[in-house]
N, C-alpha and C. Protein backbone atom coordinates (compact mmCIF):
# COMPACT_ATOMS: atom_id res chain seq x y z
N UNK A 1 6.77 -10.48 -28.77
CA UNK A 1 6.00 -11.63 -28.37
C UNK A 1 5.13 -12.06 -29.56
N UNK A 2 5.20 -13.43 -29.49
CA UNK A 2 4.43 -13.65 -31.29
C UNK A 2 3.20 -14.07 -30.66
N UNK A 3 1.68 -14.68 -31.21
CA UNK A 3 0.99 -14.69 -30.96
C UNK A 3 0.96 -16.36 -30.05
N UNK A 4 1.52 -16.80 -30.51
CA UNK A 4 1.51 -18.38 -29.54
C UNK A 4 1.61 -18.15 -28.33
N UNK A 5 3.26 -17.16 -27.96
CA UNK A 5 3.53 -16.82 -26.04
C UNK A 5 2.35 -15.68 -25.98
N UNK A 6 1.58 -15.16 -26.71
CA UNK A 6 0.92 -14.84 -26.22
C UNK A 6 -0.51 -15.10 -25.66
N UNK A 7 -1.49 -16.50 -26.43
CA UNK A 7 -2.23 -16.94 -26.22
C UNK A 7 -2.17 -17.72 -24.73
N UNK A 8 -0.63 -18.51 -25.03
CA UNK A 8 -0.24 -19.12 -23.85
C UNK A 8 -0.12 -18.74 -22.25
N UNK A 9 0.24 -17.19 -22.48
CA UNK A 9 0.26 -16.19 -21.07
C UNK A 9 -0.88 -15.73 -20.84
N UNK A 10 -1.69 -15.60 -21.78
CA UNK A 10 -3.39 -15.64 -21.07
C UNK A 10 -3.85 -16.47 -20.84
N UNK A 11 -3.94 -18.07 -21.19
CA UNK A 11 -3.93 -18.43 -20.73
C UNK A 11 -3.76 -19.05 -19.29
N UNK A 12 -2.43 -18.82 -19.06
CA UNK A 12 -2.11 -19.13 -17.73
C UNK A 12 -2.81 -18.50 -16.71
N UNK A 13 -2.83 -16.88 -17.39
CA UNK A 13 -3.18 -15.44 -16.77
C UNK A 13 -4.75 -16.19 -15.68
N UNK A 14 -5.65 -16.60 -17.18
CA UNK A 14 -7.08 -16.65 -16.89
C UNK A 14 -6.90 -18.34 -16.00
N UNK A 15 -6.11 -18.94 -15.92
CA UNK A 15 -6.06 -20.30 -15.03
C UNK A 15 -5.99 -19.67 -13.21
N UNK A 16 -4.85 -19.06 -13.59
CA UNK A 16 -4.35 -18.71 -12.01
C UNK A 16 -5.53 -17.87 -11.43
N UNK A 17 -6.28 -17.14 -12.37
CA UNK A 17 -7.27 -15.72 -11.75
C UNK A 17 -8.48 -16.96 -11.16
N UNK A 18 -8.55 -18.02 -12.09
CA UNK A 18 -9.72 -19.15 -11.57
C UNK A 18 -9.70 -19.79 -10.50
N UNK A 19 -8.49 -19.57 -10.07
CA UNK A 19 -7.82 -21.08 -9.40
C UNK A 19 -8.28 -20.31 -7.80
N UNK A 20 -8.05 -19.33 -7.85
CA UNK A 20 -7.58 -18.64 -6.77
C UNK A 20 -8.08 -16.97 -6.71
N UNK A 21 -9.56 -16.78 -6.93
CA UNK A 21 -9.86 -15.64 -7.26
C UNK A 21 -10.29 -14.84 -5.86
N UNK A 22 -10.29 -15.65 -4.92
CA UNK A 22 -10.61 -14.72 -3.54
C UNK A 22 -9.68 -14.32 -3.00
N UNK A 23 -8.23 -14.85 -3.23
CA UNK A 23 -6.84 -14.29 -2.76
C UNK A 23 -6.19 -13.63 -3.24
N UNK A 24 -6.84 -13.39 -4.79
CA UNK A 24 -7.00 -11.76 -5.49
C UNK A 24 -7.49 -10.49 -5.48
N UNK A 25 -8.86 -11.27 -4.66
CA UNK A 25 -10.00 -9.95 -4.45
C UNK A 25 -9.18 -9.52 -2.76
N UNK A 26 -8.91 -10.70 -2.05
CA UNK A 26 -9.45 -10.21 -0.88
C UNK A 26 -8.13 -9.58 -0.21
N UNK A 27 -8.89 -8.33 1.05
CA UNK A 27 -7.91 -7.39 1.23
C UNK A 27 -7.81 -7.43 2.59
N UNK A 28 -6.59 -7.99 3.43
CA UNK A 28 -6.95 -7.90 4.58
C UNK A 28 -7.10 -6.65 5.24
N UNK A 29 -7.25 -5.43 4.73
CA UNK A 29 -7.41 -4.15 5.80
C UNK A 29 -6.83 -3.13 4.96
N UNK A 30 -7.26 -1.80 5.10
CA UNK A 30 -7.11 -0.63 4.39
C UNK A 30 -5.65 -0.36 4.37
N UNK A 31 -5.39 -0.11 2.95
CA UNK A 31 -3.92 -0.15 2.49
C UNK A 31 -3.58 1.59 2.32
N UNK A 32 -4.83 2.61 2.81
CA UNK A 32 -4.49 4.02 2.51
C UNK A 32 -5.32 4.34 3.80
N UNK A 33 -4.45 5.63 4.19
CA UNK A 33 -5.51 6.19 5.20
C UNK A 33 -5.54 7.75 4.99
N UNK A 34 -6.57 8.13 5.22
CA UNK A 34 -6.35 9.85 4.94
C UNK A 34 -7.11 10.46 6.37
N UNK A 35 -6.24 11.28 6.68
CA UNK A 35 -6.63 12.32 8.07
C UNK A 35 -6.24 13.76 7.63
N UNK A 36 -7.39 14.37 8.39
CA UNK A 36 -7.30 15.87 8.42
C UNK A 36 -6.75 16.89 9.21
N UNK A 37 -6.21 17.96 9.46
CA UNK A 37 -6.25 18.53 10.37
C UNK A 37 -4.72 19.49 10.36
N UNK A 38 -4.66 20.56 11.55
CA UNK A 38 -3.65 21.23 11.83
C UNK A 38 -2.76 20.19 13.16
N UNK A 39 -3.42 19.68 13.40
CA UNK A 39 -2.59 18.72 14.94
C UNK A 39 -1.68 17.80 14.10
N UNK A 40 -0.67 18.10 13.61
CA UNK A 40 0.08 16.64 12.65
C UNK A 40 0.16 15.35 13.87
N UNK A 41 0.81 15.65 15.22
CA UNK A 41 1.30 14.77 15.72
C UNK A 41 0.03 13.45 15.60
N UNK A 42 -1.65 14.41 16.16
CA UNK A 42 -2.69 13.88 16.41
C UNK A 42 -3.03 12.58 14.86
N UNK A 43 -3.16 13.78 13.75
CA UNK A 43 -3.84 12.94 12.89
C UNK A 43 -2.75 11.62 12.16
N UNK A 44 -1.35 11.90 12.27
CA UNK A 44 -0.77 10.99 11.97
C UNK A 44 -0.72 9.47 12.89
N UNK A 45 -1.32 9.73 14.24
CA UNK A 45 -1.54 8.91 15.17
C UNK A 45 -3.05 8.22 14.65
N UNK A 46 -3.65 9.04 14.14
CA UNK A 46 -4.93 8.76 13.75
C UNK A 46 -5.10 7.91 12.21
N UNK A 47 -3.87 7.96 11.06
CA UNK A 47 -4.21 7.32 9.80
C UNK A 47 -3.10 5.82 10.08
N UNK A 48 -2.12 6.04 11.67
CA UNK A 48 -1.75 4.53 11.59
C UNK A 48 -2.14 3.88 12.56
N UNK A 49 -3.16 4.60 13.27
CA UNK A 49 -4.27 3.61 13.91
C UNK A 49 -5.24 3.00 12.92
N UNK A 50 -5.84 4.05 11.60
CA UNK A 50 -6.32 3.14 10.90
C UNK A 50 -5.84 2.27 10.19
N UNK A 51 -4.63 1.63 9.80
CA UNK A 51 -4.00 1.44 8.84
C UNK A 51 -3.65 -0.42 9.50
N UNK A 52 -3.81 0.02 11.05
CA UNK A 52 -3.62 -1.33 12.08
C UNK A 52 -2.50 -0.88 12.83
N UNK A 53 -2.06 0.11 13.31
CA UNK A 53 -1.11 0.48 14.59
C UNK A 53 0.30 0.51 13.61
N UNK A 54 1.18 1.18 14.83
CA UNK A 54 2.51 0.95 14.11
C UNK A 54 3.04 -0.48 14.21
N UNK A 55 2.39 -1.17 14.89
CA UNK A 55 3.28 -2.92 15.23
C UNK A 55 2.84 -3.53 13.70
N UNK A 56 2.21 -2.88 12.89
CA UNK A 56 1.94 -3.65 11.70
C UNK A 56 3.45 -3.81 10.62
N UNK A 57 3.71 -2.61 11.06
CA UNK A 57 5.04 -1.78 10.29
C UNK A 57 5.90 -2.01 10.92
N UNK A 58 6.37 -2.26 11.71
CA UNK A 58 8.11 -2.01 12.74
C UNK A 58 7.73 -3.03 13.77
N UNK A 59 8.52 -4.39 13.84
CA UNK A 59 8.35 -5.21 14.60
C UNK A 59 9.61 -4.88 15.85
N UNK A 60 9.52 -5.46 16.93
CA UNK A 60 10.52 -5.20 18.13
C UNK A 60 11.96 -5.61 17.27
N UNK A 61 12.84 -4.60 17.55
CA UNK A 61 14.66 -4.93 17.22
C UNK A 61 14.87 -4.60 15.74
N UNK A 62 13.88 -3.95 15.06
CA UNK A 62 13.46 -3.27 13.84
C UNK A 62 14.53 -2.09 13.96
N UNK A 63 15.32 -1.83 12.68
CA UNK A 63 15.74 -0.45 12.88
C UNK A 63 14.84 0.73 11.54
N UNK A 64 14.61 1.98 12.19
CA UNK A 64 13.79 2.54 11.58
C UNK A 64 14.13 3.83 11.29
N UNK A 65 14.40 4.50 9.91
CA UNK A 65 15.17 5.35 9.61
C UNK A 65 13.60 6.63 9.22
N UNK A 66 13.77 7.75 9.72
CA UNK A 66 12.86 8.64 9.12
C UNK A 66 13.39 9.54 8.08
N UNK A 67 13.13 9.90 7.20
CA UNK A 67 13.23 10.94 5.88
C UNK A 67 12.51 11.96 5.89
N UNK A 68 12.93 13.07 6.47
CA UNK A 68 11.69 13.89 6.20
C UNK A 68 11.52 14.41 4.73
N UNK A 69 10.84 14.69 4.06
CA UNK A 69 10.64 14.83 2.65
C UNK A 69 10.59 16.72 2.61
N UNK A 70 12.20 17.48 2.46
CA UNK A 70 12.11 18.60 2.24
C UNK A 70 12.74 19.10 1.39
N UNK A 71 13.02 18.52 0.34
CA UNK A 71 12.94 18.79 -1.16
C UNK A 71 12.28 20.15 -1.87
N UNK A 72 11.84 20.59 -1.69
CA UNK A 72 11.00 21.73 -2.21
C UNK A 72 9.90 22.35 -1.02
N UNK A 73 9.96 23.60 -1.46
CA UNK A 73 8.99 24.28 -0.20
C UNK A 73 7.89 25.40 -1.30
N UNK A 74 7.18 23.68 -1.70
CA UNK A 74 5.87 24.14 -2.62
C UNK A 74 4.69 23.27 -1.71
N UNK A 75 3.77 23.59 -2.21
CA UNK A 75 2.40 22.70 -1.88
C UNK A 75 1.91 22.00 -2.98
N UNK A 76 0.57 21.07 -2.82
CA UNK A 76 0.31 19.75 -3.96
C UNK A 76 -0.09 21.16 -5.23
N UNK A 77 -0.84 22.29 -4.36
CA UNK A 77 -1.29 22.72 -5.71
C UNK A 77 -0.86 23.58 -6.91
N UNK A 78 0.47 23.53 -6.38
CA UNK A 78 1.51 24.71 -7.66
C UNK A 78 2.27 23.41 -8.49
């Protein structure tokens, strides 16, 4: 990139961030949820209640495939 496309793409960069800077900032609702506990069924009921229910995620006639992730039988801290 020579310095012209590059003045030019900040440019644009710093137009669009002006134009429209609250539909950058703004978040309609928590995009992470973290729950604790030994009850999985409970707290996983509990981080996609916070998250806005499962109807946020899987609309009616949705097909929905689960993965369980058992790849390795380590924990985060090894």
């Amino acid at each position: 990139m020579d310095r012209r496309a590059f003045l030019k793409t900040a440019g644009m960069a710093t137009l669009a961030a002006q134009l429209a800077p609250h539909e950058l900032l703004a978040a309609p609702g928590p995009v992470v949820a973290v729950a604790e506990g030994k009850d999985y069924a409970r707290i996983v009921r509990e981080a996609v209640g916070v998250l806005g229910g499962m109807k946020r995620f899987v609309k009616k006639n949705d097909v929905v495939v689960v993965k369980p992730n058992m790849g390795w039988d380590r924990n985060a801290a090894q």
